[in-house]
N, C-alpha and C. Protein backbone atom coordinates (compact mmCIF):
# COMPACT_ATOMS: atom_id res chain seq x y z
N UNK A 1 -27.91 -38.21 5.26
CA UNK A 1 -29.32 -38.23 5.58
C UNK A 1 -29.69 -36.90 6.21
N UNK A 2 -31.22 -36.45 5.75
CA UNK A 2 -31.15 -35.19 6.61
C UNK A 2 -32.91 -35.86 7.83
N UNK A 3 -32.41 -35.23 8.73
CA UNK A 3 -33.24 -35.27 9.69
C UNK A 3 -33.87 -34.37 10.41
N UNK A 4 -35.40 -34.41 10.06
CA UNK A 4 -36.20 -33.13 10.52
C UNK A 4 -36.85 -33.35 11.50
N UNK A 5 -37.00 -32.93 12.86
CA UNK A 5 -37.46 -33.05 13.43
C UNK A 5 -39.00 -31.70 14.14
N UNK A 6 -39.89 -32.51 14.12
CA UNK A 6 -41.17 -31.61 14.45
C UNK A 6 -41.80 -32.02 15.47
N UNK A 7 -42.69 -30.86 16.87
CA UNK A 7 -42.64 -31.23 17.81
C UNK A 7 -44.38 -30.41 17.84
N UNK A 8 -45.14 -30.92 17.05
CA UNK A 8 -46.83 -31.00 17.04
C UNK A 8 -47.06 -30.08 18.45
N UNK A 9 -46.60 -31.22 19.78
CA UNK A 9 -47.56 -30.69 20.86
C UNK A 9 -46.56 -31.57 21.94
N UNK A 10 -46.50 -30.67 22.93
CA UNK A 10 -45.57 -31.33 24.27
C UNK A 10 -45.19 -32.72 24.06
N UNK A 11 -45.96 -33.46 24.02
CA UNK A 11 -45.99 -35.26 24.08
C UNK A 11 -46.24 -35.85 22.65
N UNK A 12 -45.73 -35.56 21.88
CA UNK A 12 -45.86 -35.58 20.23
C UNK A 12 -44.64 -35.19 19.53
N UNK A 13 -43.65 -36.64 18.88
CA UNK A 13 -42.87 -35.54 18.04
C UNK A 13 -42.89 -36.31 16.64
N UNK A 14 -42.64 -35.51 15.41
CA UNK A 14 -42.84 -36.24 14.45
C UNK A 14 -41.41 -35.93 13.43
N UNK A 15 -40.49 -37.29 13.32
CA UNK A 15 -39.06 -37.67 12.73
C UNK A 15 -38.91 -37.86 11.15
N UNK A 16 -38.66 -36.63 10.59
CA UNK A 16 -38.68 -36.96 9.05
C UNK A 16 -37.29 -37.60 8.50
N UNK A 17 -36.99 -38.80 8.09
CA UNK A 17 -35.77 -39.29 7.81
C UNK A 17 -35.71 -39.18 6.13
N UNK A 18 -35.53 -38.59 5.81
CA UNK A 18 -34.40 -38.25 4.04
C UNK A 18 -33.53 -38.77 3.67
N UNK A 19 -33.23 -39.31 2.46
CA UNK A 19 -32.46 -40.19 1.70
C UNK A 19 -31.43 -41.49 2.22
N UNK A 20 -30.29 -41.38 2.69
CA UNK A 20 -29.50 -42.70 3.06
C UNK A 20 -29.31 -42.69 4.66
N UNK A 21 -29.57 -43.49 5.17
CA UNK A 21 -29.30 -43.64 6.62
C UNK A 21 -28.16 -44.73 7.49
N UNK A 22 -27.22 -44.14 7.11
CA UNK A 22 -25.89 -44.77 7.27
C UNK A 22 -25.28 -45.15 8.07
N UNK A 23 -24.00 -45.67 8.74
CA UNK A 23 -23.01 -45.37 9.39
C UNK A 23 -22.56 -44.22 9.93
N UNK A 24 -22.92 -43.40 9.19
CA UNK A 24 -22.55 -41.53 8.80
C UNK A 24 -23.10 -40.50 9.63
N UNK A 25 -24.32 -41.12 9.49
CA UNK A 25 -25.72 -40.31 10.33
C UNK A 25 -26.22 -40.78 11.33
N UNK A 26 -25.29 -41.64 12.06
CA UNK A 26 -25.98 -42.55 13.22
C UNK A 26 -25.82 -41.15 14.52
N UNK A 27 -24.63 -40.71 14.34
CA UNK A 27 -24.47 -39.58 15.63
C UNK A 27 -25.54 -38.44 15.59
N UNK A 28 -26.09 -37.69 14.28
CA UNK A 28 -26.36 -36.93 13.98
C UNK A 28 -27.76 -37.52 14.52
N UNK A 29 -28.67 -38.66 14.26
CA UNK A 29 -29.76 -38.76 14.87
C UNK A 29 -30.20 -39.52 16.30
N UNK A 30 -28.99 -39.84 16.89
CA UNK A 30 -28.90 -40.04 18.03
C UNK A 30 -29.01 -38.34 18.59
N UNK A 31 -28.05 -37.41 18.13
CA UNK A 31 -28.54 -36.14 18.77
C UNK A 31 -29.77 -35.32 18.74
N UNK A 32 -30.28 -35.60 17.46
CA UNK A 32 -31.59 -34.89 17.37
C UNK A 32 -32.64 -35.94 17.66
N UNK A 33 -32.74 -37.41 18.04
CA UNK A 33 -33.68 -37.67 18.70
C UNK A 33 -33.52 -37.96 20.70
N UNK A 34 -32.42 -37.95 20.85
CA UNK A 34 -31.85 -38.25 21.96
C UNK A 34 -32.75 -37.14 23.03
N UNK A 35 -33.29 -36.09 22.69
CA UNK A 35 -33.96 -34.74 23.69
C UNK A 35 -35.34 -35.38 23.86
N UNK A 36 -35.60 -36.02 23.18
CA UNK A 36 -37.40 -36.51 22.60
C UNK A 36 -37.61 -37.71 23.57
N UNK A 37 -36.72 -38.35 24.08
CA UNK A 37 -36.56 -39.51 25.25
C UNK A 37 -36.68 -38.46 26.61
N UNK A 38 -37.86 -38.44 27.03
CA UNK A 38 -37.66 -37.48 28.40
C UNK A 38 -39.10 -37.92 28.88
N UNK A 39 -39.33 -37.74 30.03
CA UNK A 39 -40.57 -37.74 30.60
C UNK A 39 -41.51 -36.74 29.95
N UNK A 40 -43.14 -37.27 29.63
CA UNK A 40 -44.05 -36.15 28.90
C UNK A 40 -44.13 -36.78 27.92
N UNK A 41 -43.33 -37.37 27.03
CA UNK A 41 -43.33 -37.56 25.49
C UNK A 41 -44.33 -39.25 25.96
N UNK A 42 -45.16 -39.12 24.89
CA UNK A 42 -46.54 -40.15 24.77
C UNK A 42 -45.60 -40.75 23.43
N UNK A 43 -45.66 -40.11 22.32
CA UNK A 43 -45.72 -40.69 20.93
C UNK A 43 -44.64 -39.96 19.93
N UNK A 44 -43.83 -40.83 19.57
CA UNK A 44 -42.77 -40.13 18.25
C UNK A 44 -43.13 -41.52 17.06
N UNK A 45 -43.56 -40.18 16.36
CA UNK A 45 -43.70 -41.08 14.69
C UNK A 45 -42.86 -40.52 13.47
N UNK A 46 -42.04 -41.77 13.34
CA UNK A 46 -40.82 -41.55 11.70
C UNK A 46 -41.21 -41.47 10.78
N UNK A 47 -41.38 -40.19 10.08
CA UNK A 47 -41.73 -40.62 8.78
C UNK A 47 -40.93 -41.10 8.28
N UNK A 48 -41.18 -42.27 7.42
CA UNK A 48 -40.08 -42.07 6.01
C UNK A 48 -40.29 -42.40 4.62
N UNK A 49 -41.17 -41.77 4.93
CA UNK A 49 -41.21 -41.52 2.65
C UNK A 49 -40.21 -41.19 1.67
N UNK A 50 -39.45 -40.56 1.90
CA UNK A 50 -38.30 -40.11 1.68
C UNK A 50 -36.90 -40.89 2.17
N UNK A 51 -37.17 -41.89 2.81
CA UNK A 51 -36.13 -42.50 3.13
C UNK A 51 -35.55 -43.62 2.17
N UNK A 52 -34.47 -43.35 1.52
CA UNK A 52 -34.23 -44.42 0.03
C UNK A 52 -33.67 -45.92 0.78
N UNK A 53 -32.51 -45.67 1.98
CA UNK A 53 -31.75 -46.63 1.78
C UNK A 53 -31.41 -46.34 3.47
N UNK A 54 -31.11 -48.06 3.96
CA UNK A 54 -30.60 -47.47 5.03
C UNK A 54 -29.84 -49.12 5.40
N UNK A 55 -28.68 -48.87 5.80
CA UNK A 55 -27.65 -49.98 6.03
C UNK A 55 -28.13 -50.50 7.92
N UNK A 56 -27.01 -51.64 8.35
CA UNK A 56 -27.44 -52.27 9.54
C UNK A 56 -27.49 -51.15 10.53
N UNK A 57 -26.19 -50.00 10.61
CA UNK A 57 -26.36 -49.39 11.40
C UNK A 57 -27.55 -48.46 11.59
N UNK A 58 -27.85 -47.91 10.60
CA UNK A 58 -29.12 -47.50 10.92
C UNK A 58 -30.36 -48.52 11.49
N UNK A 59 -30.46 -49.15 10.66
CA UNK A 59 -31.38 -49.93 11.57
C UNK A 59 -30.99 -50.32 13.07
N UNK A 60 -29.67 -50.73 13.36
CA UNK A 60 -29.45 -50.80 14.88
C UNK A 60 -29.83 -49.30 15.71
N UNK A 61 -29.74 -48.28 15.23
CA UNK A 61 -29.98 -46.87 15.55
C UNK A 61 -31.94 -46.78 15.78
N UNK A 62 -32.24 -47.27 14.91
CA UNK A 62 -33.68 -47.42 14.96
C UNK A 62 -34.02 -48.52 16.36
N UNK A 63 -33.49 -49.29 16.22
CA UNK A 63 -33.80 -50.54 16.83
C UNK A 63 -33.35 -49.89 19.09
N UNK A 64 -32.58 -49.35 18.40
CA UNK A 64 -32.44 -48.50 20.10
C UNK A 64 -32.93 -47.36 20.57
N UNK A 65 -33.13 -46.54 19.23
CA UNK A 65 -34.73 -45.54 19.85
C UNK A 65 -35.86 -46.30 20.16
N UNK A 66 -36.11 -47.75 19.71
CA UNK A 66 -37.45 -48.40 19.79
C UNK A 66 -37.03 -48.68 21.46
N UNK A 67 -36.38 -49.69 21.57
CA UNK A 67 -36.13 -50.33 22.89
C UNK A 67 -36.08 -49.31 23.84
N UNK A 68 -35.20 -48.09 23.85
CA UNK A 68 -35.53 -46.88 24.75
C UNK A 68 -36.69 -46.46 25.38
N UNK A 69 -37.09 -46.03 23.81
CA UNK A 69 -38.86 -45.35 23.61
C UNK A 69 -39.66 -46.25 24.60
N UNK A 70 -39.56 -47.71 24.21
CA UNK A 70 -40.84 -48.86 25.34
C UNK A 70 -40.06 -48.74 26.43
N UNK A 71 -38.52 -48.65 26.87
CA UNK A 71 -38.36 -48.66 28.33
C UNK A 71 -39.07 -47.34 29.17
N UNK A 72 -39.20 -46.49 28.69
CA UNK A 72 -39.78 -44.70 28.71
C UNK A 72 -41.47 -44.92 28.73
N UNK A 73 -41.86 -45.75 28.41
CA UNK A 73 -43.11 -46.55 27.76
C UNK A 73 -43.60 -44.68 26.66
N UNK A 74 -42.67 -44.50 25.58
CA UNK A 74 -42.87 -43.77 24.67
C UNK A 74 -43.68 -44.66 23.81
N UNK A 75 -44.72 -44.34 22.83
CA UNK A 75 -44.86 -45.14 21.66
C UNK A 75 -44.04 -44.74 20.51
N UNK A 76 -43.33 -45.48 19.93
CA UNK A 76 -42.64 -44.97 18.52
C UNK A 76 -43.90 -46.17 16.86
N UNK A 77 -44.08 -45.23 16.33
CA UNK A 77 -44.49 -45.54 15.16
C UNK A 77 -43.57 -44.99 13.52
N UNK A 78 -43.38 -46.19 12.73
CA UNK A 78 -42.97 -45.71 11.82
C UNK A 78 -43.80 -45.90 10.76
N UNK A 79 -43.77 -44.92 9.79
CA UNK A 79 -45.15 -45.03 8.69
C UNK A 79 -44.70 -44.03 7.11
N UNK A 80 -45.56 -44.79 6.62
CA UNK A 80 -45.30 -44.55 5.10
C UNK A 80 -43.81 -44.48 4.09
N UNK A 81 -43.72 -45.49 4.58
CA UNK A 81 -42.34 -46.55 4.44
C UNK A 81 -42.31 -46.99 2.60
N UNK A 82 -40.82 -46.53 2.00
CA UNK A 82 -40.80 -47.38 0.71
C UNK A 82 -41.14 -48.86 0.86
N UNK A 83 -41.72 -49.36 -0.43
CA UNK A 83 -41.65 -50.42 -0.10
C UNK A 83 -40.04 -51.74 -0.28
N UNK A 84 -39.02 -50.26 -1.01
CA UNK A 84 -37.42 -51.35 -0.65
C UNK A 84 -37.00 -51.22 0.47
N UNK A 85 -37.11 -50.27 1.45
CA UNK A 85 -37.69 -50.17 2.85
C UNK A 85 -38.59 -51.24 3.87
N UNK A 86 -39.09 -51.75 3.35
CA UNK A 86 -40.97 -52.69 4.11
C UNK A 86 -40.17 -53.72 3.47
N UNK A 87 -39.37 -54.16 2.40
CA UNK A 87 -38.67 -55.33 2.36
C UNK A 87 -37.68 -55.50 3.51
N UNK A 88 -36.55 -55.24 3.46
CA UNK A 88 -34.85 -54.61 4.04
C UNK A 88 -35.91 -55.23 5.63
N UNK A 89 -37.25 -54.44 6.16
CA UNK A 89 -37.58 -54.78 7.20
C UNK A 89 -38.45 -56.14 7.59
N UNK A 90 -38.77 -56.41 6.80
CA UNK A 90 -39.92 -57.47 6.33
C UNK A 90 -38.82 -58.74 6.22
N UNK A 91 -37.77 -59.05 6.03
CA UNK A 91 -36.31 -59.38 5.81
C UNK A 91 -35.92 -60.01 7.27
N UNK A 92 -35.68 -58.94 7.95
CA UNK A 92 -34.92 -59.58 9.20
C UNK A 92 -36.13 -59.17 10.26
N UNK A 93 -37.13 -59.55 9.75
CA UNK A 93 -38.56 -59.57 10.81
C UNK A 93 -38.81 -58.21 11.93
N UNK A 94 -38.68 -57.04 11.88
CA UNK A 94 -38.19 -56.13 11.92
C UNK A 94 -40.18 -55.49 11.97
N UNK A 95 -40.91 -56.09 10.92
CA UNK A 95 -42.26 -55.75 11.21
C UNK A 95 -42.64 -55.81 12.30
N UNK A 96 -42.32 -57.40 13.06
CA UNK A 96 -42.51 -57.67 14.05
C UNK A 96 -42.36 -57.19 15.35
N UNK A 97 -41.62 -56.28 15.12
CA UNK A 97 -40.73 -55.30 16.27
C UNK A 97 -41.60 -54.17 16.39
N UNK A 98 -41.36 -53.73 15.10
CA UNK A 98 -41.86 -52.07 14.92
C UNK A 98 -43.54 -52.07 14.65
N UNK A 99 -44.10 -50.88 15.26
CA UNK A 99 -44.91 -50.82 14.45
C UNK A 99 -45.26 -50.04 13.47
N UNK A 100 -45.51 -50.36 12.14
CA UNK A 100 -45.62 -49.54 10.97
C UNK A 100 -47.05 -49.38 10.68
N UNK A 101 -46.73 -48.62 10.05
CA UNK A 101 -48.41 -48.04 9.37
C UNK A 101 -48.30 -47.38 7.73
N UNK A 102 -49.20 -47.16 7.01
CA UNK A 102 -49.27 -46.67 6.13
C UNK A 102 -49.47 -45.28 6.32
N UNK A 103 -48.99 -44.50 4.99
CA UNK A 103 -49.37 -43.19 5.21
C UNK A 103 -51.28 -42.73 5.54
N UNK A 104 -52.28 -43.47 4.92
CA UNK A 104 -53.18 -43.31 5.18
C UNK A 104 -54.36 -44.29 6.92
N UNK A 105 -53.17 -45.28 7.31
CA UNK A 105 -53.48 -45.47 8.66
C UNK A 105 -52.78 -44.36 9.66
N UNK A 106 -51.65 -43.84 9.14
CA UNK A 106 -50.96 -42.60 10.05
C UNK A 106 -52.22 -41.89 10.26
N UNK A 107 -52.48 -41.36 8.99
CA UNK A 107 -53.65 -40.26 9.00
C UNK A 107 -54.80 -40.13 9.75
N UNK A 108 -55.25 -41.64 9.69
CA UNK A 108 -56.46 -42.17 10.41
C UNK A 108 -56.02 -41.97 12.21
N UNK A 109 -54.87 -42.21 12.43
CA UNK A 109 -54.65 -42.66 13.64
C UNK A 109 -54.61 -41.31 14.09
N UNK A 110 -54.11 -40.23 13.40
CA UNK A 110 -53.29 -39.37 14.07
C UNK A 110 -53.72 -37.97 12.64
N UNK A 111 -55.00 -37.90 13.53
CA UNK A 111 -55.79 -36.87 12.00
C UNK A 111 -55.17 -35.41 12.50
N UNK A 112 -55.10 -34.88 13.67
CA UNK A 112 -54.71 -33.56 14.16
C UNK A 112 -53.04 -32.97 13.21
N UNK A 113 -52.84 -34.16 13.35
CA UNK A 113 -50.93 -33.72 12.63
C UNK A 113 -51.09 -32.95 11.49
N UNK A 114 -52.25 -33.44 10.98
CA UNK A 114 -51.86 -32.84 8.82
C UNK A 114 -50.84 -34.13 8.55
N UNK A 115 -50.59 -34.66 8.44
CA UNK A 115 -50.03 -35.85 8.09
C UNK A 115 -49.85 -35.99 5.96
């Protein structure tokens, strides 16, 4: 998986997740989101359009930047999600957790980014 990370504005970061999100890549985005958990940070939003596939561990990886992020009271948003993606989550109720958005509610929400 490759993981891009972009940092808009002090309290703003925005998480591009790319192709498989594994077992593999759990360290690799624990390090590059692990700096983004700090006092200041308001809002981190995942993209993942680009994200094909992603096994339990990733989602447990997701599931502990979320729980972090609200202990931090960060907001995390994830948006413009495949939809074999919005299943996989839609699946083990996972909507319910997160909040998602479409690429064109991202936009709406969050017009300054270029989204």
């Amino acid at each position: 998986m490759i993981t891009t990370v972009n940092i808009p504005s002090e309290d703003m970061a925005v998480i591009r997740l790319e192709g498989k999100f594994t077992i593999e890549d759990v360290h690799q985005f624990r390090v590059k989101t692990g700096p983004l958990l700090r006092e200041g940070m308001k809002t981190i939003l995942l993209c993942c359009s680009t994200l094909e596939f992603i096994d339990s561990s990733g989602i447990g990886s997701l599931i502990l930047l979320m729980n972090t992020s609200r202990n931090l009271n960060i907001e995390l948003v994830v948006y413009d999600m495949q939809e074999s993606i919005i299943r996989v989550f839609k699946t083990a109720f996972l909507d319910k957790f997160f909040r998602m958005l479409t690429l064109e509610d991202a936009r709406a929400t969050y017009p300054d980014l270029g989204l």
